[in-house]
PDB file of N, CA and C in Angstrom:
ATOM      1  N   UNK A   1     -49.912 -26.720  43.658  1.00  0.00           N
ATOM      2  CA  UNK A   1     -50.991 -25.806  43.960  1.00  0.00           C
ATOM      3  C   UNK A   1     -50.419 -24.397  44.005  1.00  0.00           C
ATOM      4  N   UNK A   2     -51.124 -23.142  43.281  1.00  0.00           N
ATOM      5  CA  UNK A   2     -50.554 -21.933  43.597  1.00  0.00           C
ATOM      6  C   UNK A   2     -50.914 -21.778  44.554  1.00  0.00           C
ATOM      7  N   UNK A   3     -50.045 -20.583  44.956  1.00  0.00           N
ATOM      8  CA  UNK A   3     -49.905 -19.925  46.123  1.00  0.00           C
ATOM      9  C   UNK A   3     -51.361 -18.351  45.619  1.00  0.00           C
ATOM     10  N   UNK A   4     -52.060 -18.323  47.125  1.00  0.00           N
ATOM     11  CA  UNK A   4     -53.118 -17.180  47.046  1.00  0.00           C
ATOM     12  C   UNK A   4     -51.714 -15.926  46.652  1.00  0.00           C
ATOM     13  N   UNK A   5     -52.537 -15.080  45.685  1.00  0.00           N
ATOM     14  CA  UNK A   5     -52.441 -13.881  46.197  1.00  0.00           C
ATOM     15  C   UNK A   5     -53.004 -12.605  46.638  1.00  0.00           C
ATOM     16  N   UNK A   6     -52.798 -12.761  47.853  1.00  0.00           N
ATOM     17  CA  UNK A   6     -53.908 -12.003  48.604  1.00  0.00           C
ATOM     18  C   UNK A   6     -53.790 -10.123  48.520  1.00  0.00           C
ATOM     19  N   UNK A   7     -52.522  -9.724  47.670  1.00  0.00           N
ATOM     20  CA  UNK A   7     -52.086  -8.488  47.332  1.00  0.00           C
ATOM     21  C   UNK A   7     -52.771  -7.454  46.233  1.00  0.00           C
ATOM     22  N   UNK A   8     -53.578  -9.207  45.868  1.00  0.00           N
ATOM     23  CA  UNK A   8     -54.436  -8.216  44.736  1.00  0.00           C
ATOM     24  C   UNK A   8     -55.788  -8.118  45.058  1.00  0.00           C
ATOM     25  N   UNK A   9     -56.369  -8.157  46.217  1.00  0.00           N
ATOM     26  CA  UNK A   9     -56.972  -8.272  47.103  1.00  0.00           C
ATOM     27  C   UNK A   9     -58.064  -6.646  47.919  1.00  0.00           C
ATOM     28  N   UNK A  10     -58.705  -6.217  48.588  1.00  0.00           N
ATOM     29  CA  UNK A  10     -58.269  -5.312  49.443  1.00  0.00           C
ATOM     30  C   UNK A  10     -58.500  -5.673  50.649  1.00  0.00           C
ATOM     31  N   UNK A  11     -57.998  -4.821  51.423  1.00  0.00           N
ATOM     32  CA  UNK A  11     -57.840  -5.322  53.076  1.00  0.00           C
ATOM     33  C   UNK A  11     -59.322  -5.670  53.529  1.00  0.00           C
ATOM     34  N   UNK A  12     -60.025  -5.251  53.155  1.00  0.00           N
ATOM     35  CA  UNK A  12     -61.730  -5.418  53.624  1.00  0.00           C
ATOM     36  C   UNK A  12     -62.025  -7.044  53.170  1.00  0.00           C
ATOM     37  N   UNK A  13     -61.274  -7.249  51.674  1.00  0.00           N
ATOM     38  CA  UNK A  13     -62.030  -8.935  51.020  1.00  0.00           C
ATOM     39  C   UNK A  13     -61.156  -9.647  51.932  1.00  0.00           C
ATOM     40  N   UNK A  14     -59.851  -9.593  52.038  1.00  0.00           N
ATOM     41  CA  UNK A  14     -58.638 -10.228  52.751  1.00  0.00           C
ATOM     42  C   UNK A  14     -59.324 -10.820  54.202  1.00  0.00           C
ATOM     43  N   UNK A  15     -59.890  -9.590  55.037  1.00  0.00           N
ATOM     44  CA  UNK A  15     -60.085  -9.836  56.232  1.00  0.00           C
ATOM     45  C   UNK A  15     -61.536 -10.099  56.471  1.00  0.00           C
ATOM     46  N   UNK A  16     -62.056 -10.102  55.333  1.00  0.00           N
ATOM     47  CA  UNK A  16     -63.434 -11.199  55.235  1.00  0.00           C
ATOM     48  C   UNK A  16     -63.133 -12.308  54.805  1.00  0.00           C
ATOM     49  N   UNK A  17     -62.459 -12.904  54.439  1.00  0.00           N
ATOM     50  CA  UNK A  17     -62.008 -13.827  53.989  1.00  0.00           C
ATOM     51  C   UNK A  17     -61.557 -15.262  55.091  1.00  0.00           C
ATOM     52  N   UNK A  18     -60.852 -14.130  56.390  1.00  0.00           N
ATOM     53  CA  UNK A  18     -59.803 -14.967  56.949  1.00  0.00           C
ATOM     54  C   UNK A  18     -61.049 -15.226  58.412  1.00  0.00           C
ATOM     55  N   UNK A  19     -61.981 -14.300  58.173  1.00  0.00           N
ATOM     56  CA  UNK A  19     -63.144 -14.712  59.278  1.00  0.00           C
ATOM     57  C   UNK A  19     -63.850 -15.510  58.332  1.00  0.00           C
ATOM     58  N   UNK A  20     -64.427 -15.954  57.200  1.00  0.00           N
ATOM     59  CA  UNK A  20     -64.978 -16.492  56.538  1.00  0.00           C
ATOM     60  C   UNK A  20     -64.362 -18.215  56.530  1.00  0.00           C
ATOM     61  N   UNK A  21     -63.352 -18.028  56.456  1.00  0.00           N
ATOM     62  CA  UNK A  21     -62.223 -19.323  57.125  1.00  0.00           C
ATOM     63  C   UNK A  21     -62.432 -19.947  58.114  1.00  0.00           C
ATOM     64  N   UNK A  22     -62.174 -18.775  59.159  1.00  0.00           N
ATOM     65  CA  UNK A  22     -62.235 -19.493  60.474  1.00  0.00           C
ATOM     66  C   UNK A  22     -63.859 -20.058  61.204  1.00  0.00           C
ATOM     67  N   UNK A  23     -64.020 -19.475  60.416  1.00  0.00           N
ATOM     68  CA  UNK A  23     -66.308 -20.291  60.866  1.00  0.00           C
ATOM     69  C   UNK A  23     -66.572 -21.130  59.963  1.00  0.00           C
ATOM     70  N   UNK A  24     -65.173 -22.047  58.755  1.00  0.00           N
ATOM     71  CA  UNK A  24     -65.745 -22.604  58.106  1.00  0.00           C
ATOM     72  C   UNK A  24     -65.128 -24.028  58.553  1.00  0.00           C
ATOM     73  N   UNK A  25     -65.839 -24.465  59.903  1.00  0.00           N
ATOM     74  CA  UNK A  25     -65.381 -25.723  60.390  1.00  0.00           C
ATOM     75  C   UNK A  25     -66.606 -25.645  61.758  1.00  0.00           C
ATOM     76  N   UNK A  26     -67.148 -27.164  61.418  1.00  0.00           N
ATOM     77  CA  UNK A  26     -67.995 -27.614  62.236  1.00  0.00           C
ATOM     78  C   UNK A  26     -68.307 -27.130  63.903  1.00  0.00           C
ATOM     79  N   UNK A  27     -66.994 -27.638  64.338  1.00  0.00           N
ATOM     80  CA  UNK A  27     -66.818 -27.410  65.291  1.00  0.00           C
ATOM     81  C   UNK A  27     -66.482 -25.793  66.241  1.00  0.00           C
ATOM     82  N   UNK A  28     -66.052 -24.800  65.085  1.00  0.00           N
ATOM     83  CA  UNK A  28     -65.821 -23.941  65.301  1.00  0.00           C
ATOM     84  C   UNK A  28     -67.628 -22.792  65.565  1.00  0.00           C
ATOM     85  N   UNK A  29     -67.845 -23.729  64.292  1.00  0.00           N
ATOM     86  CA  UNK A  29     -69.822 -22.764  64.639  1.00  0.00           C
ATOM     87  C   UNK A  29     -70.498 -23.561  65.542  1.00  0.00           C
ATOM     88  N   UNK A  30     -70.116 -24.707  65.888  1.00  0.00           N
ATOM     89  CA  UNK A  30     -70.538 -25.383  68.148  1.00  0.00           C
ATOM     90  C   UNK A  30     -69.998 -24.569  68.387  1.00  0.00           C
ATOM     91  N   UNK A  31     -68.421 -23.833  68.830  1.00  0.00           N
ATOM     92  CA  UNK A  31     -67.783 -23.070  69.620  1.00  0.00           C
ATOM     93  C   UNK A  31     -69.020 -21.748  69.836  1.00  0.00           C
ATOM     94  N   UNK A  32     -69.253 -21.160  68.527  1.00  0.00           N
ATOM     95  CA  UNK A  32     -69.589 -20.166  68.569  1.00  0.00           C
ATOM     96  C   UNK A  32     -71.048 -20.009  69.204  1.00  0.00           C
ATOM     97  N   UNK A  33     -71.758 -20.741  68.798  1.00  0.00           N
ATOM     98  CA  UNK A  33     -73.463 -21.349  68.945  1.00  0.00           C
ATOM     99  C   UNK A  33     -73.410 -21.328  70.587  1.00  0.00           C
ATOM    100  N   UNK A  34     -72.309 -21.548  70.988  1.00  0.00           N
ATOM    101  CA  UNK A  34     -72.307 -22.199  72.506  1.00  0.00           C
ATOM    102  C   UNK A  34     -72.095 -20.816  73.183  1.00  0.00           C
ATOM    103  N   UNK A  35     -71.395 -20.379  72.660  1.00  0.00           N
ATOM    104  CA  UNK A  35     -71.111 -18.743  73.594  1.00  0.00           C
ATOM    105  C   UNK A  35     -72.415 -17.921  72.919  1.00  0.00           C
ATOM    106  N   UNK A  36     -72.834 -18.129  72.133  1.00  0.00           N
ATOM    107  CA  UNK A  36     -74.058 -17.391  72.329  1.00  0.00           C
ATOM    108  C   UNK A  36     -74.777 -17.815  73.193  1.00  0.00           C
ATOM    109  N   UNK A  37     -75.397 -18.861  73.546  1.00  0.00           N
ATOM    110  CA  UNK A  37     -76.275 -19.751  74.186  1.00  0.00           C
ATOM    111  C   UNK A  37     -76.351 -19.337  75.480  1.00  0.00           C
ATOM    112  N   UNK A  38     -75.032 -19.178  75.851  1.00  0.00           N
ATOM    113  CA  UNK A  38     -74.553 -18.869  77.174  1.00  0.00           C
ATOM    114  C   UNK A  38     -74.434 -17.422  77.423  1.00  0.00           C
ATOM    115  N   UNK A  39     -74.080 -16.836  76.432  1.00  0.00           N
ATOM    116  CA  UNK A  39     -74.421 -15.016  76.142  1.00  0.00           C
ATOM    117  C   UNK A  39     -73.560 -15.001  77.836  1.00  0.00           C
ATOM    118  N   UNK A  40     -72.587 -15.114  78.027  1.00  0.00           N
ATOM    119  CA  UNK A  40     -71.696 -14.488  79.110  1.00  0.00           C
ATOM    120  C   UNK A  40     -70.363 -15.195  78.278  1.00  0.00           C
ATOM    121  N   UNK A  41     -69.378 -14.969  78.953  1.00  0.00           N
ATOM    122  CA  UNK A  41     -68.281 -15.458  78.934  1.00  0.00           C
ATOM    123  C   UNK A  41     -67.723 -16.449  79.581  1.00  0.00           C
ATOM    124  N   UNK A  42     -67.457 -17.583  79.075  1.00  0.00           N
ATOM    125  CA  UNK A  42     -66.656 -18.755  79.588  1.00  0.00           C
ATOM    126  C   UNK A  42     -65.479 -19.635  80.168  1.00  0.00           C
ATOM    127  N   UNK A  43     -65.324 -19.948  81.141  1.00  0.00           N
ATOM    128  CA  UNK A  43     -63.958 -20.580  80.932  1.00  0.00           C
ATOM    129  C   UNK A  43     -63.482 -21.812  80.450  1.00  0.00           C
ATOM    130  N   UNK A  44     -64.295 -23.185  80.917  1.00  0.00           N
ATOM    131  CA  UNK A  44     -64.077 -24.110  80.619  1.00  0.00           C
ATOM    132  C   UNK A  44     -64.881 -24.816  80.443  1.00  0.00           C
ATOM    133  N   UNK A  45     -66.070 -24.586  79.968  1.00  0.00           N
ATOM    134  CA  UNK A  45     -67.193 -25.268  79.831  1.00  0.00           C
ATOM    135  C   UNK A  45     -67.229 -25.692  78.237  1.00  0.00           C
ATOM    136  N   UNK A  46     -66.365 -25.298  77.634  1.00  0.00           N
ATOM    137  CA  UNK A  46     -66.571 -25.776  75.710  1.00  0.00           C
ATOM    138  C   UNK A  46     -66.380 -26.730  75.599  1.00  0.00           C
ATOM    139  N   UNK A  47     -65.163 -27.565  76.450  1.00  0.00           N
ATOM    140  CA  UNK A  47     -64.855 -29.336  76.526  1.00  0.00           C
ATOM    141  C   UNK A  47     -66.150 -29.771  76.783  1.00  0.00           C
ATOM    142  N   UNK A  48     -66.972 -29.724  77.445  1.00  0.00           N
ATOM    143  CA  UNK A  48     -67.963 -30.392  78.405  1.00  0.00           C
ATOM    144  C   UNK A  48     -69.266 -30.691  77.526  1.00  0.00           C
ATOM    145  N   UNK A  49     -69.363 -29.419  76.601  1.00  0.00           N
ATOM    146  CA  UNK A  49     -70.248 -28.687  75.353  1.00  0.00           C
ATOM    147  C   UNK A  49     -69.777 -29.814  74.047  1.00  0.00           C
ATOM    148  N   UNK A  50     -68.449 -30.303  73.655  1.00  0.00           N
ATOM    149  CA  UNK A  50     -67.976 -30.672  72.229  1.00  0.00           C
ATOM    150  C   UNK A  50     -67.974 -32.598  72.449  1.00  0.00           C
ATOM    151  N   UNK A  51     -68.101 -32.890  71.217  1.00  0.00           N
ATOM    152  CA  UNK A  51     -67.868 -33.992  71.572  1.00  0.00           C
ATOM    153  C   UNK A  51     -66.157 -34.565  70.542  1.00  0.00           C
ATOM    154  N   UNK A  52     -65.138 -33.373  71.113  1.00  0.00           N
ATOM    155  CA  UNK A  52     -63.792 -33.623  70.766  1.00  0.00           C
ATOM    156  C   UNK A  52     -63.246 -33.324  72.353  1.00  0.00           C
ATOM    157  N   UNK A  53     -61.899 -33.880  71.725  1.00  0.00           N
ATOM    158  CA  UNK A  53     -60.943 -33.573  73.040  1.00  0.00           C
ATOM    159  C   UNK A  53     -60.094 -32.527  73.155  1.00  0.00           C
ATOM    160  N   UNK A  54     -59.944 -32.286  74.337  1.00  0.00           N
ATOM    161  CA  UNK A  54     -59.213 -31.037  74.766  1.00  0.00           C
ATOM    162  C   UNK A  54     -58.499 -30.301  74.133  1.00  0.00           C
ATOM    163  N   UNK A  55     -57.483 -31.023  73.520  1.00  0.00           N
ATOM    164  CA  UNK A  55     -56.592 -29.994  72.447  1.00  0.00           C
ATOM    165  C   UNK A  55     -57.007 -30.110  71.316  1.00  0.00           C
ATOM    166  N   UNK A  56     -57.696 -30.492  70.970  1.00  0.00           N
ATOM    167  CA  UNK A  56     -58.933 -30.864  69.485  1.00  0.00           C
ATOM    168  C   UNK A  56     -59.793 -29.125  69.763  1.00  0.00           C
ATOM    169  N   UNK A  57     -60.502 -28.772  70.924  1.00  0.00           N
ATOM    170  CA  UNK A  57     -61.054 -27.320  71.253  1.00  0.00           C
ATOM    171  C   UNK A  57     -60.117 -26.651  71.940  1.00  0.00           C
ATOM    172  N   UNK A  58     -59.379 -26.908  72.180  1.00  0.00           N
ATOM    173  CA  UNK A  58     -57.810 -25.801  71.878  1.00  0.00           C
ATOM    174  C   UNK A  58     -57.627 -25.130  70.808  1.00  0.00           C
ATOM    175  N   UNK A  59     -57.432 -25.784  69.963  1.00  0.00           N
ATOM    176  CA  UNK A  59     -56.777 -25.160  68.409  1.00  0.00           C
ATOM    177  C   UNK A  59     -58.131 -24.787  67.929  1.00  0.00           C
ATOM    178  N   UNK A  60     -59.083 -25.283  68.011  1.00  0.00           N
ATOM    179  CA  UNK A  60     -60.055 -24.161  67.273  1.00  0.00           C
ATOM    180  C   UNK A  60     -60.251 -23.047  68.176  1.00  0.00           C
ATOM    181  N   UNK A  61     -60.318 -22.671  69.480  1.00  0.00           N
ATOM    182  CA  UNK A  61     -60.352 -21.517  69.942  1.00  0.00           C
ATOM    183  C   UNK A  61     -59.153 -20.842  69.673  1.00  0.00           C
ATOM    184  N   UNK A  62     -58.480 -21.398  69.381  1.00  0.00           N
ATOM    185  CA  UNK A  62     -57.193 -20.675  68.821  1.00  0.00           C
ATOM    186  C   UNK A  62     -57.204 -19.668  67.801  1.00  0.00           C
ATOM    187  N   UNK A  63     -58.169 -20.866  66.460  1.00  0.00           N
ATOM    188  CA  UNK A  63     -58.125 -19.966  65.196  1.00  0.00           C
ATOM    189  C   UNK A  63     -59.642 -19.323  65.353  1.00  0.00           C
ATOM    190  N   UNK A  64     -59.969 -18.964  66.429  1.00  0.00           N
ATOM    191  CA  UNK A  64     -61.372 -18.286  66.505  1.00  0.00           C
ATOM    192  C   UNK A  64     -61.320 -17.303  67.151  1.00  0.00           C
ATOM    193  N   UNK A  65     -60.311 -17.086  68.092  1.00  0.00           N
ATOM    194  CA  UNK A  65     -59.082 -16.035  68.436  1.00  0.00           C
ATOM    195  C   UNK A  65     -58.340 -15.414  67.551  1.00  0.00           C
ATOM    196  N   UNK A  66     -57.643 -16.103  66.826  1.00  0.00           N
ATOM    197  CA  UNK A  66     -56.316 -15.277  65.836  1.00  0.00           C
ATOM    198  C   UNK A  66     -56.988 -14.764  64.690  1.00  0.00           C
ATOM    199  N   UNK A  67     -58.822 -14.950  64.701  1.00  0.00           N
ATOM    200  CA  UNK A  67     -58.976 -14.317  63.605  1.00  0.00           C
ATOM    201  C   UNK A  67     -59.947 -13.115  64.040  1.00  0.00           C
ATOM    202  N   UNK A  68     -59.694 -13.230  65.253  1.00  0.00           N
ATOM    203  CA  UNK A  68     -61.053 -12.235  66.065  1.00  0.00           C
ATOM    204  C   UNK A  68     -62.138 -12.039  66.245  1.00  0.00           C
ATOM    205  N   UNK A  69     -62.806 -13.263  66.419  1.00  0.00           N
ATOM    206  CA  UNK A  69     -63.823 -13.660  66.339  1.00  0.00           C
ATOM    207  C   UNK A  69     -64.213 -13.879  67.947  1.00  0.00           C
ATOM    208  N   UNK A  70     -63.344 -13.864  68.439  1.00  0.00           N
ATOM    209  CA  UNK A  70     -63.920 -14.484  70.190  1.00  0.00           C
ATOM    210  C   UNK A  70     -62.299 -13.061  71.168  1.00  0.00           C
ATOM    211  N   UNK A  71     -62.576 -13.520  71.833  1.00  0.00           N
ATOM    212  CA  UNK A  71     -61.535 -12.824  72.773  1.00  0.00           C
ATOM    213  C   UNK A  71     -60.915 -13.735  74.131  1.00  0.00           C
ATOM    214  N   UNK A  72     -60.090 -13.879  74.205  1.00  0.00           N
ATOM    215  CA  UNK A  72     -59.962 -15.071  75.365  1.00  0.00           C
ATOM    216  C   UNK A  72     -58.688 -13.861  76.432  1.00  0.00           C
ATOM    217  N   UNK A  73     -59.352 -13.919  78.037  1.00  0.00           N
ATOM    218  CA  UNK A  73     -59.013 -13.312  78.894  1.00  0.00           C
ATOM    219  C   UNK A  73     -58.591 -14.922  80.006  1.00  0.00           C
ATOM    220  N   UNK A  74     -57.201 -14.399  80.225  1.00  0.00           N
ATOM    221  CA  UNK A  74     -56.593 -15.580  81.466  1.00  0.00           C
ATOM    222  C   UNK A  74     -57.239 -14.947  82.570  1.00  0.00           C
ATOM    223  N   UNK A  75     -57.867 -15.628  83.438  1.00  0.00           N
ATOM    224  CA  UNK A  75     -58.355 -15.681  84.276  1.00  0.00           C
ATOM    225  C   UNK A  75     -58.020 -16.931  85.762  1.00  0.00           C
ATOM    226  N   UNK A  76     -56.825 -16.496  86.430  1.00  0.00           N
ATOM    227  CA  UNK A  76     -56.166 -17.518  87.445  1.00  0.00           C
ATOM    228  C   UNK A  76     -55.764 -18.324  86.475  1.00  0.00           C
ATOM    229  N   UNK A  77     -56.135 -20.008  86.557  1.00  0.00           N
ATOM    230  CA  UNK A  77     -55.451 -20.971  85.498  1.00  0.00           C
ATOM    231  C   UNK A  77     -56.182 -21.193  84.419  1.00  0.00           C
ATOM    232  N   UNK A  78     -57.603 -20.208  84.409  1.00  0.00           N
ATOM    233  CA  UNK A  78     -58.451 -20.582  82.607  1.00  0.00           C
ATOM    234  C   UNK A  78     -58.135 -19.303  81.837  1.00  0.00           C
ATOM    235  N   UNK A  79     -58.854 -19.643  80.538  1.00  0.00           N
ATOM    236  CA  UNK A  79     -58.903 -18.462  79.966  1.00  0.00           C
ATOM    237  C   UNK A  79     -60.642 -18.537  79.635  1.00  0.00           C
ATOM    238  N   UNK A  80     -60.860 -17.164  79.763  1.00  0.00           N
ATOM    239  CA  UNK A  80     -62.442 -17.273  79.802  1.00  0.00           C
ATOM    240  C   UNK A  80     -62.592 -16.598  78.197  1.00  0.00           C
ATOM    241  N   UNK A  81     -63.358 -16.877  77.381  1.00  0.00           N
ATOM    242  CA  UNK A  81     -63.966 -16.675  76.257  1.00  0.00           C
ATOM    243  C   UNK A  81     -65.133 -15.926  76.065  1.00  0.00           C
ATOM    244  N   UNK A  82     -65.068 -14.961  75.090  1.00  0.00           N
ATOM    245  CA  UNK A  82     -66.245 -14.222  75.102  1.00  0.00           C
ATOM    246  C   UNK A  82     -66.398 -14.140  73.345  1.00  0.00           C
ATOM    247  N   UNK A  83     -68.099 -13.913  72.767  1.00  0.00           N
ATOM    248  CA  UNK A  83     -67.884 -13.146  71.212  1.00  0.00           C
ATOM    249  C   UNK A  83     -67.289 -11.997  71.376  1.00  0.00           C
ATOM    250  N   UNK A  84     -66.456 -11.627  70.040  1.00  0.00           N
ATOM    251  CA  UNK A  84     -66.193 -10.251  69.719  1.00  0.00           C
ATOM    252  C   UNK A  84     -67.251  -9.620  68.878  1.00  0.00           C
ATOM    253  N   UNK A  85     -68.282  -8.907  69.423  1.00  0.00           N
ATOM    254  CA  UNK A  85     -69.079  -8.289  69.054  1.00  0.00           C
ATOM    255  C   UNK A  85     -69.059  -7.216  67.755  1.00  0.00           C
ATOM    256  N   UNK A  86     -67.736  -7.026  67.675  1.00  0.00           N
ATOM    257  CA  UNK A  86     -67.296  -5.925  66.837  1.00  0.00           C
ATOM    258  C   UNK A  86     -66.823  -6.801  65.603  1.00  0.00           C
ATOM    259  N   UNK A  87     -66.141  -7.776  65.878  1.00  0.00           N
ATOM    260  CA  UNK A  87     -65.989  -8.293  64.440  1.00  0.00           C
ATOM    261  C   UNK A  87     -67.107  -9.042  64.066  1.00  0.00           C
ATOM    262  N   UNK A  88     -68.065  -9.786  64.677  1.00  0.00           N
ATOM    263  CA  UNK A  88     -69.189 -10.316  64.169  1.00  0.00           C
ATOM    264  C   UNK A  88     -70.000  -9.207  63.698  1.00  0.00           C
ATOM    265  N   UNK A  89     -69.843  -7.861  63.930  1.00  0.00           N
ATOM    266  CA  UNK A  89     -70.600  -6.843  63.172  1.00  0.00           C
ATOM    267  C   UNK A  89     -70.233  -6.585  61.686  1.00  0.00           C
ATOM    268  N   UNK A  90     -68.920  -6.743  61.703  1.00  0.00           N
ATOM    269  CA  UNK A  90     -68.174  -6.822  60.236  1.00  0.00           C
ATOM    270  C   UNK A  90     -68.966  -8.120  59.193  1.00  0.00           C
ATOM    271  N   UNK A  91     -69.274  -8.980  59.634  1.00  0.00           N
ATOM    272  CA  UNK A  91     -69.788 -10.182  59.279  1.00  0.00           C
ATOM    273  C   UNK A  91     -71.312  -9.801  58.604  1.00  0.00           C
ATOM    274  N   UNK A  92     -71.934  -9.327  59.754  1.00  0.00           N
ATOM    275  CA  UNK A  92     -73.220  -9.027  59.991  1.00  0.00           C
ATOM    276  C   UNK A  92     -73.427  -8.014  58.922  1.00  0.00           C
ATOM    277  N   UNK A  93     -72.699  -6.877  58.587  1.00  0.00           N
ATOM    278  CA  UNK A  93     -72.608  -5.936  57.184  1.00  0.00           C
ATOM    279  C   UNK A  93     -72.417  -6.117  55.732  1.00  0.00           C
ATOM    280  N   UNK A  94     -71.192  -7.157  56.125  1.00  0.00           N
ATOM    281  CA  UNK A  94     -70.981  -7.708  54.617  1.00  0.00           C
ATOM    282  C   UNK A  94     -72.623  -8.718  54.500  1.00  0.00           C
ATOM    283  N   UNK A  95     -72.785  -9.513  55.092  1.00  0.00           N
ATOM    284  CA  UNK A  95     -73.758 -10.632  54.686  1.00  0.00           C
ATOM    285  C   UNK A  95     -75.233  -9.747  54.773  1.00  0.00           C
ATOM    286  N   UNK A  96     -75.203  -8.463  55.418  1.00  0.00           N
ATOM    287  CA  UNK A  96     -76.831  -7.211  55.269  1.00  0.00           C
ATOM    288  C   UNK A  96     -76.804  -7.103  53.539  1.00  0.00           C
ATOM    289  N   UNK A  97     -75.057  -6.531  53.212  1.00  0.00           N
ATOM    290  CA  UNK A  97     -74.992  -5.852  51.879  1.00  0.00           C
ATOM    291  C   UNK A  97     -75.487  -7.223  51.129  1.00  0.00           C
ATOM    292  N   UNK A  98     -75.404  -8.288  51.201  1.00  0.00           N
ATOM    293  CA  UNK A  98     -75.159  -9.161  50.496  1.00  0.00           C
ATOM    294  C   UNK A  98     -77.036  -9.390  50.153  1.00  0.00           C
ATOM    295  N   UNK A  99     -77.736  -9.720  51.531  1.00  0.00           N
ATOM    296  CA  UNK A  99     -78.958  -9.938  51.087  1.00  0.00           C
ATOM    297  C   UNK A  99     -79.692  -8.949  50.806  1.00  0.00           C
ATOM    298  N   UNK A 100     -79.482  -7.267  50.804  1.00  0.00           N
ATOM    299  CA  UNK A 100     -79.997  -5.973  50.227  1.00  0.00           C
ATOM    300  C   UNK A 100     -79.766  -6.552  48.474  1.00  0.00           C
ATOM    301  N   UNK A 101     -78.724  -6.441  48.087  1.00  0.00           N
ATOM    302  CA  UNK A 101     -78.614  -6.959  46.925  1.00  0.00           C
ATOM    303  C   UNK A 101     -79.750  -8.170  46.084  1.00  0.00           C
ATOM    304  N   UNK A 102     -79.700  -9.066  47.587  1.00  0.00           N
ATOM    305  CA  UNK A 102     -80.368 -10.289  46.440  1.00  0.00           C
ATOM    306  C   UNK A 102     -81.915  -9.571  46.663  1.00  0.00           C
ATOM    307  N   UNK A 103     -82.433  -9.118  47.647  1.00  0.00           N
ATOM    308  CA  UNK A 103     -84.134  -8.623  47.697  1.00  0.00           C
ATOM    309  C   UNK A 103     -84.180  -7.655  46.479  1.00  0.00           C
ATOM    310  N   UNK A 104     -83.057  -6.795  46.384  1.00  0.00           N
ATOM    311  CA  UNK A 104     -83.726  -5.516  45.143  1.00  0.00           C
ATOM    312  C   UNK A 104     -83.706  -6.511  43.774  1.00  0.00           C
ATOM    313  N   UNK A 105     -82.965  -7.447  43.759  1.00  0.00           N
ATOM    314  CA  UNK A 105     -82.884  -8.429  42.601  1.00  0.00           C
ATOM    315  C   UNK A 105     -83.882  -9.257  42.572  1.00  0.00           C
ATOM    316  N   UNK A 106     -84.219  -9.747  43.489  1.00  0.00           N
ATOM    317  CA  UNK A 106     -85.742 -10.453  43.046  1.00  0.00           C
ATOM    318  C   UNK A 106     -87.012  -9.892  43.047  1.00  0.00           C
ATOM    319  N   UNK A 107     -86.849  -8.281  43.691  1.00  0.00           N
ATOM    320  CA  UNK A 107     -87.986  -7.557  43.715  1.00  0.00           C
ATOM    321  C   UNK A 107     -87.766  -6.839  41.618  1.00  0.00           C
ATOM    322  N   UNK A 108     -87.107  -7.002  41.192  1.00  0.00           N
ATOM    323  CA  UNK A 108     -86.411  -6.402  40.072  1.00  0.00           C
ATOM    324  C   UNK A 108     -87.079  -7.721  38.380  1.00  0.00           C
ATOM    325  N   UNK A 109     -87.141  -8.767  38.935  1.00  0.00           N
ATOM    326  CA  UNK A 109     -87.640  -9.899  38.408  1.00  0.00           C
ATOM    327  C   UNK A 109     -88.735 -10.707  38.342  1.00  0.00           C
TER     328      UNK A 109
END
């Protein structure tokens, strides 16, 4: 299998890309669905929410974290979870540009 190269790339497709990744797993859009739902911030209530185990919603808050999509604050022995509002806006722009495009195209046809 080649290897991506992400150099030929620009930093904007790259880092749509690597959020485009990380929401592309089941469990990761429960993660997300759930902190909306709850619209505060969490500590340990996502186990309780999934029907995986503990370090099964470990590692996806992990890569829902490392791609900046959530924010996780230690709090005594949890870490509480929140959306990152700012990168789901990045999301929210690319996928505006995306359906501006398809309306002038079917208004066009």
């Amino acid at each position: 299998m080649g290897a991506t190269k992400t150099e030929h790339f620009t930093d904007k497709q790259n880092e749509l890309a690597v959020l485009a990744k990380a929401i592309g797993h089941p469990a990761r859009v429960a993660i997300i669905d759930y902190l909306l739902k709850v619209d505060a911030c969490i500590c340990g209530d996502i186990v309780n929410e999934l029907p995986l185990a503990q370090p099964t919603v470990s590692q996806h808050l992990k890569e829902l974290k490392n791609a900046g999509l959530i924010t996780g604050e230690i709090e005594g022995n949890a870490i509480c979870y929140c959306i990152n509002q700012k990168t789901f806006s990045k999301l929210q722009q690319f996928f505006t540009r995306i359906n501006t495009k398809i309306e002038k195209k079917n208004n066009c046809c």
